[in-house]
Protein backbone atom coordinates (compact mmCIF):
# COMPACT_ATOMS: atom_id res chain seq x y z
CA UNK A 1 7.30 21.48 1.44
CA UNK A 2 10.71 20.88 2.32
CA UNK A 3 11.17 17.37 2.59
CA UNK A 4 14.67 17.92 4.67
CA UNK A 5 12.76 19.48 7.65
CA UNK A 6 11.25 16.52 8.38
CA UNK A 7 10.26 16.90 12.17
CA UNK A 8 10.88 13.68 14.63
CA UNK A 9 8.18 14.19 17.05
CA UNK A 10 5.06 12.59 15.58
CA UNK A 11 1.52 14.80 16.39
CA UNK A 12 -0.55 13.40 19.24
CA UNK A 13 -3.16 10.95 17.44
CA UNK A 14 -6.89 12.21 17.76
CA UNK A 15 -10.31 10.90 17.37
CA UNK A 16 -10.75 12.75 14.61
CA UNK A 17 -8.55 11.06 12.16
CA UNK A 18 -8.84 8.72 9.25
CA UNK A 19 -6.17 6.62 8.96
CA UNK A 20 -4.47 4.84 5.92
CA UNK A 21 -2.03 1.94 6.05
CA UNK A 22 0.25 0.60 3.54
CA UNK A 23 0.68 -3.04 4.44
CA UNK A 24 4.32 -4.59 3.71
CA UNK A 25 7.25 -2.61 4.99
CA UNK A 26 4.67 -0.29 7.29
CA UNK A 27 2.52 -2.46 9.26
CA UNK A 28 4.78 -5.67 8.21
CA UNK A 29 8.46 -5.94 7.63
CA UNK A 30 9.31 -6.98 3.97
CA UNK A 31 10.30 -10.68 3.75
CA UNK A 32 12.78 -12.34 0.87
CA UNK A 33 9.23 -13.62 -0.84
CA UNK A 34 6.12 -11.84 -1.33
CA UNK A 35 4.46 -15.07 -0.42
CA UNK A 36 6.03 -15.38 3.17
CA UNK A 37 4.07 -12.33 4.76
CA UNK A 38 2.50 -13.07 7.94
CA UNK A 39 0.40 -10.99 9.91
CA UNK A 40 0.67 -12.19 13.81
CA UNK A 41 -2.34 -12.51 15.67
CA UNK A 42 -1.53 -9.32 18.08
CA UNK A 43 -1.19 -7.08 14.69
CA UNK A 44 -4.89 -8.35 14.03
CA UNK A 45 -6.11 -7.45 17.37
CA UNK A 46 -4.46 -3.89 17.21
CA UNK A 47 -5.71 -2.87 14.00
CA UNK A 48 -9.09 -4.02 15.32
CA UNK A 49 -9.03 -1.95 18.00
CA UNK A 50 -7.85 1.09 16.06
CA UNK A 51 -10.81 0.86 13.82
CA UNK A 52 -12.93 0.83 16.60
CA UNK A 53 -11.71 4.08 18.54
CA UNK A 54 -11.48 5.84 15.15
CA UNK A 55 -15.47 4.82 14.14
CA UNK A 56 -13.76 2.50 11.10
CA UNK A 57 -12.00 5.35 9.14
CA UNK A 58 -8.86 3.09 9.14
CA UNK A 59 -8.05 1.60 5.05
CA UNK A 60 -5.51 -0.86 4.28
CA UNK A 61 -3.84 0.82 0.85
CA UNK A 62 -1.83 -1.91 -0.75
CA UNK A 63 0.32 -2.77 -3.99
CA UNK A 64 -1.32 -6.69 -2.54
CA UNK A 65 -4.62 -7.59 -3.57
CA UNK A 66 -7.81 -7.26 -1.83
CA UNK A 67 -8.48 -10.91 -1.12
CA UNK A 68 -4.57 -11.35 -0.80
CA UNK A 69 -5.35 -9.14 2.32
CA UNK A 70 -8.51 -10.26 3.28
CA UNK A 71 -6.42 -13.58 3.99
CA UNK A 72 -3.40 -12.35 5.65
CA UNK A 73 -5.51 -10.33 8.24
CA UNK A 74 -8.63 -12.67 8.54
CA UNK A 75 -10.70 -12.57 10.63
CA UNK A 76 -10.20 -9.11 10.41
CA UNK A 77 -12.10 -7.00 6.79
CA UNK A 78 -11.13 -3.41 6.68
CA UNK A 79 -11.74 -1.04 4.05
CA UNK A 80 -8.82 -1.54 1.72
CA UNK A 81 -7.39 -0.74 -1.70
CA UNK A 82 -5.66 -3.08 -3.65
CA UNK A 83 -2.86 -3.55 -6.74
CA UNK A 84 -2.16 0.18 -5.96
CA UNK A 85 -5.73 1.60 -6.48
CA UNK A 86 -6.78 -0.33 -9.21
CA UNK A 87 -9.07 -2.20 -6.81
CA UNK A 88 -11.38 -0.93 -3.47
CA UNK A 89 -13.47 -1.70 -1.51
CA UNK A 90 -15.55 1.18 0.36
CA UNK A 91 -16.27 0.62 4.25
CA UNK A 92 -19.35 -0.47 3.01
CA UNK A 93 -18.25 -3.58 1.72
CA UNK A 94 -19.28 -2.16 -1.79
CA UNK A 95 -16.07 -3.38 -4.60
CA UNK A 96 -15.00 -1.17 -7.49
CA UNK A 97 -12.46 -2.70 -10.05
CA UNK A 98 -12.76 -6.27 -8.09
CA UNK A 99 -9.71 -8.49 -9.11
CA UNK A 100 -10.19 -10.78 -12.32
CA UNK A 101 -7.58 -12.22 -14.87
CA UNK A 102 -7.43 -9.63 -17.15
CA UNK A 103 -6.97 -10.84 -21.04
CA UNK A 104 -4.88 -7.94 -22.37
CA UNK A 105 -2.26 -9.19 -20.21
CA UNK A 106 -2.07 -13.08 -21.43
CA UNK A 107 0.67 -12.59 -23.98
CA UNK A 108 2.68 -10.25 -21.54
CA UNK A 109 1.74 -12.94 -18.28
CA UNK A 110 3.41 -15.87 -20.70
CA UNK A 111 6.72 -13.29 -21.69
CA UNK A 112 7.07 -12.74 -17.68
CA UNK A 113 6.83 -16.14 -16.61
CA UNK A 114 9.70 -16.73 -19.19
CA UNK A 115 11.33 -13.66 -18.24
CA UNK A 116 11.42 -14.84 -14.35
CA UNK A 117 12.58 -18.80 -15.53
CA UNK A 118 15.77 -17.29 -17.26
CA UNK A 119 16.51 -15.43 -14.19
CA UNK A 120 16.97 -17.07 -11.13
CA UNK A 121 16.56 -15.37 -8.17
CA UNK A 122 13.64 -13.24 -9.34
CA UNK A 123 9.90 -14.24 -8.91
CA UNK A 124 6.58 -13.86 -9.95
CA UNK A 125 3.68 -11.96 -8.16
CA UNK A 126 0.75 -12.39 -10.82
CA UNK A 127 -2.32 -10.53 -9.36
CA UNK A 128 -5.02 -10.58 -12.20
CA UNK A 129 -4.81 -6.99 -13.03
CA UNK A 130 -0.94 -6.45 -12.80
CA UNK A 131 1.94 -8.97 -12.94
CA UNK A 132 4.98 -7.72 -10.71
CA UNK A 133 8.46 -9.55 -11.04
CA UNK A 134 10.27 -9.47 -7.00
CA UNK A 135 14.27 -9.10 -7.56
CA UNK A 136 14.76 -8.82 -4.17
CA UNK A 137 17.13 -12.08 -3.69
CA UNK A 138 18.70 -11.02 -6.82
CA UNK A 139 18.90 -6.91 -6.61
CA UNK A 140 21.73 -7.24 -9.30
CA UNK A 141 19.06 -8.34 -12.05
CA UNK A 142 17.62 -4.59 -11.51
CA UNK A 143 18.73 -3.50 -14.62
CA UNK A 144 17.83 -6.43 -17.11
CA UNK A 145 14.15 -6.86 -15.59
CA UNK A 146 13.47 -3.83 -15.86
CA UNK A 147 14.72 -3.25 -19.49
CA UNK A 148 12.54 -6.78 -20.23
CA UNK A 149 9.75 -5.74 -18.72
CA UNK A 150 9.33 -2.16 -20.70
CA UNK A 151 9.59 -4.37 -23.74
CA UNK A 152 6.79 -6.82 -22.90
CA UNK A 153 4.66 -4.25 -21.52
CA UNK A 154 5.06 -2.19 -24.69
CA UNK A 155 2.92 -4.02 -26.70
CA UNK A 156 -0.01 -2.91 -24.09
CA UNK A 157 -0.08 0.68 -25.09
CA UNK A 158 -0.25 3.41 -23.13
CA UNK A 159 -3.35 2.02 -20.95
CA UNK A 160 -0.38 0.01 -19.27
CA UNK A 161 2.99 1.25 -17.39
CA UNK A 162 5.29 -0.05 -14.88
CA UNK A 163 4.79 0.53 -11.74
CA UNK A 164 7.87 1.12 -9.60
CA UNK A 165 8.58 -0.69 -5.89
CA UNK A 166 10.86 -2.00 -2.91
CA UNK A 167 12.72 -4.36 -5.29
CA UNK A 168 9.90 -4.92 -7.39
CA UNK A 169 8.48 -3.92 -10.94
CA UNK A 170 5.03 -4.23 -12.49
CA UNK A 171 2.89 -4.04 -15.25
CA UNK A 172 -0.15 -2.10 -14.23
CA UNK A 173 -3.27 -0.31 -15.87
CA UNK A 174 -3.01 3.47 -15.72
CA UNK A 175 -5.14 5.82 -14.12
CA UNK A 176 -4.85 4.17 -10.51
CA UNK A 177 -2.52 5.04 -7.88
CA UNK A 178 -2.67 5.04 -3.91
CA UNK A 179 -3.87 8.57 -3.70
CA UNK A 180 -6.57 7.96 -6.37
CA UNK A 181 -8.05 5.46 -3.34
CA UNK A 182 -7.57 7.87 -0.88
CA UNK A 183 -9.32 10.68 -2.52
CA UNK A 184 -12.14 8.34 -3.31
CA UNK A 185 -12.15 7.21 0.55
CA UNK A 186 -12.47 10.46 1.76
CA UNK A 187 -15.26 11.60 -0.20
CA UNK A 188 -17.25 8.48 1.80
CA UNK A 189 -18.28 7.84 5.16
CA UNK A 190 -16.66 7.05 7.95
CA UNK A 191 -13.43 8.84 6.20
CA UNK A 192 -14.99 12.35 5.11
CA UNK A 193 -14.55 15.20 6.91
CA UNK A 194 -12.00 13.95 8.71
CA UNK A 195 -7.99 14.44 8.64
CA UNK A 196 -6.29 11.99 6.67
CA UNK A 197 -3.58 10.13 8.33
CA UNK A 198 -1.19 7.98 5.57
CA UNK A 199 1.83 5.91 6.67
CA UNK A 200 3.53 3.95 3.74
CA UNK A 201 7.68 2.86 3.28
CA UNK A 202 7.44 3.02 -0.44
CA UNK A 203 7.90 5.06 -3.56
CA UNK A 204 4.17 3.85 -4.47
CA UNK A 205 3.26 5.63 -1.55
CA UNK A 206 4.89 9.18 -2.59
CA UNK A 207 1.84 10.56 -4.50
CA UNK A 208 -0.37 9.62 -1.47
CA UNK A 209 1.68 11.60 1.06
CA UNK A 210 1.18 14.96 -1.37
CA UNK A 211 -2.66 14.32 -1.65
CA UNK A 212 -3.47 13.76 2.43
CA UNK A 213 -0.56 17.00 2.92
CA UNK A 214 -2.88 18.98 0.22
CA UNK A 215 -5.84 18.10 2.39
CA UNK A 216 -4.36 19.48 5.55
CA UNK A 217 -3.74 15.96 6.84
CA UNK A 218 -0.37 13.93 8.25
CA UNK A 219 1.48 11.95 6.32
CA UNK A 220 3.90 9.57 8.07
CA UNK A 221 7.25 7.96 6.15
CA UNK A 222 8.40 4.32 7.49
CA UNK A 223 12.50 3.96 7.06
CA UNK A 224 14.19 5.81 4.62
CA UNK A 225 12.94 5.12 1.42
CA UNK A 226 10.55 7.75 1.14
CA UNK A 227 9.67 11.25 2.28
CA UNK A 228 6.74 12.62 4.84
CA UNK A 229 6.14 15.38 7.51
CA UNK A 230 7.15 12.72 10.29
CA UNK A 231 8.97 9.53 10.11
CA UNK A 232 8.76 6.24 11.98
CA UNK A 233 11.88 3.84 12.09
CA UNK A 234 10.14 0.87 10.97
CA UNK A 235 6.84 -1.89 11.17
CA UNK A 236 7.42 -2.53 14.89
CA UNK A 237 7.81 1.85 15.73
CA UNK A 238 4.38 1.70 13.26
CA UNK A 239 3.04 -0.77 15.91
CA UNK A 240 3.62 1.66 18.71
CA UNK A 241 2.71 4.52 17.28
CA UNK A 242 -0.68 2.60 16.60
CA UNK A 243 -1.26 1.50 20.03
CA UNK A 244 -1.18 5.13 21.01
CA UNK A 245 -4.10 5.38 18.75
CA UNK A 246 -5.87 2.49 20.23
CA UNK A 247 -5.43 3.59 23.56
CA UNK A 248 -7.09 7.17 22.85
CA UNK A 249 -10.49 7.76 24.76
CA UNK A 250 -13.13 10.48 24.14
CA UNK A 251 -11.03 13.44 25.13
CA UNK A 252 -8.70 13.31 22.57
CA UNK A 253 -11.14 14.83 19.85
CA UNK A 254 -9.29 18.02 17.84
């Protein structure tokens, strides 16, 4: 498709959808640390009541892992994929991939931490099954993290690549994206045979757009960063545009 065409006036929401959310930047503006997210208690109480009017077909698909979410939105448990895919858990509550320490990455976890200590400015995210390095206080340090990181992940072989963010880069098994998740959501219940719905702000979030366009569904781009069929300005116009959803009743079925 031609990215360029990309048409301002979102779709009216419907019953019928499944919907996918990418968490920071989309349904929460990025902060200077990964560890000062916050999701407010009205965010909680919206996605709640999405779920609801769309029969649970509504997935959290994150870069963040699954009990990283589980504690930023709790009470609230939705189905959700985690560390980009590498992680899920259906709407059953069954886990694939759950998050452990994984011991091909000690010697690369130990060249990180040392990596992040002679840069200042740049942080750690160490999720079990990846490690990401945050620049974003220090975008100038681009360059030299990234070059560092190639070399410590090197050692992994190619089961291991880095994974490309919003001012971050991480060390991640292969094989496991965003749209891997959502093409294993949609072959479940509530989320098949329904029209998948994916709003994300990031390049991580690219591949997923192509899969739910290839499947006839919407995909929806937050800011400028990345490319969909419809765009949203940012996490508060996502936060509108949900409470459209939430306020749908039984007529609104495709």
């Amino acid at each position: 498709m031609l990215y360029a065409m990309v048409m301002q006036t979102l779709p009216l929401p419907s019953l019928e959808w499944c919907l996918f959310l990418d968490v920071d930047g989309t349904l929460i503006e990025l902060t200077d640390s990964p560890l000062e997210t916050f999701a407010d208690p009205e965010l909680k109480t919206l996605l709640r009541h999405v779920a609801e009017r769309l029969g649970g077909a509504v997935a959290l698909v994150s870069g963040r892992g699954i009990s990283y979410l589980d504690a930023l939105f709790a009470p609230l448990r939705l189905p959700a994929a985690g560390l980009h895919g590498v992680e899920r858990r259906k709407a059953s509550g069954v886990m694939h991939g759950a998050s452990f320490v994984d011991a091909q990455l000690t010697g690369a976890r130990k060249a990180v931490n040392a990596l992040v200590e002679a840069h200042p400015g740049t942080s750690i995210e160490d999720k079990g099954r990846t490690i990401a390095v945050h620049f974003r206080m220090a975008p100038q340090l681009e360059a030299a993290v990234r070059e560092s990181l190639i070399a410590i992940a090197k050692p992994l072989g190619s089961n291991y690549h880095i994974q490309e963010g919003n001012m971050v880069l991480e060390i991640k098994p292969r094989g496991f994206t965003k749209a891997t998740a959502i093409k294993a959501f949609m072959k479940e219940p509530p989320f098949s045979g329904r029209k998948p719905v994916f709003v994300g702000d990031d390049l991580t979030d690219q591949e997923g757009f192509r899969l739910v366009e290839d499947q006839g569904g919407i995909s929806i781009a937050v800011g400028e960063r990345v490319h969909g069929q419809f765009r949203l300005e940012n996490a508060s116009g996502v936060r509108g545009w949900l409470q459209g959803i939430a306020a749908l009743h039984d007529s609104h079925r495709e």
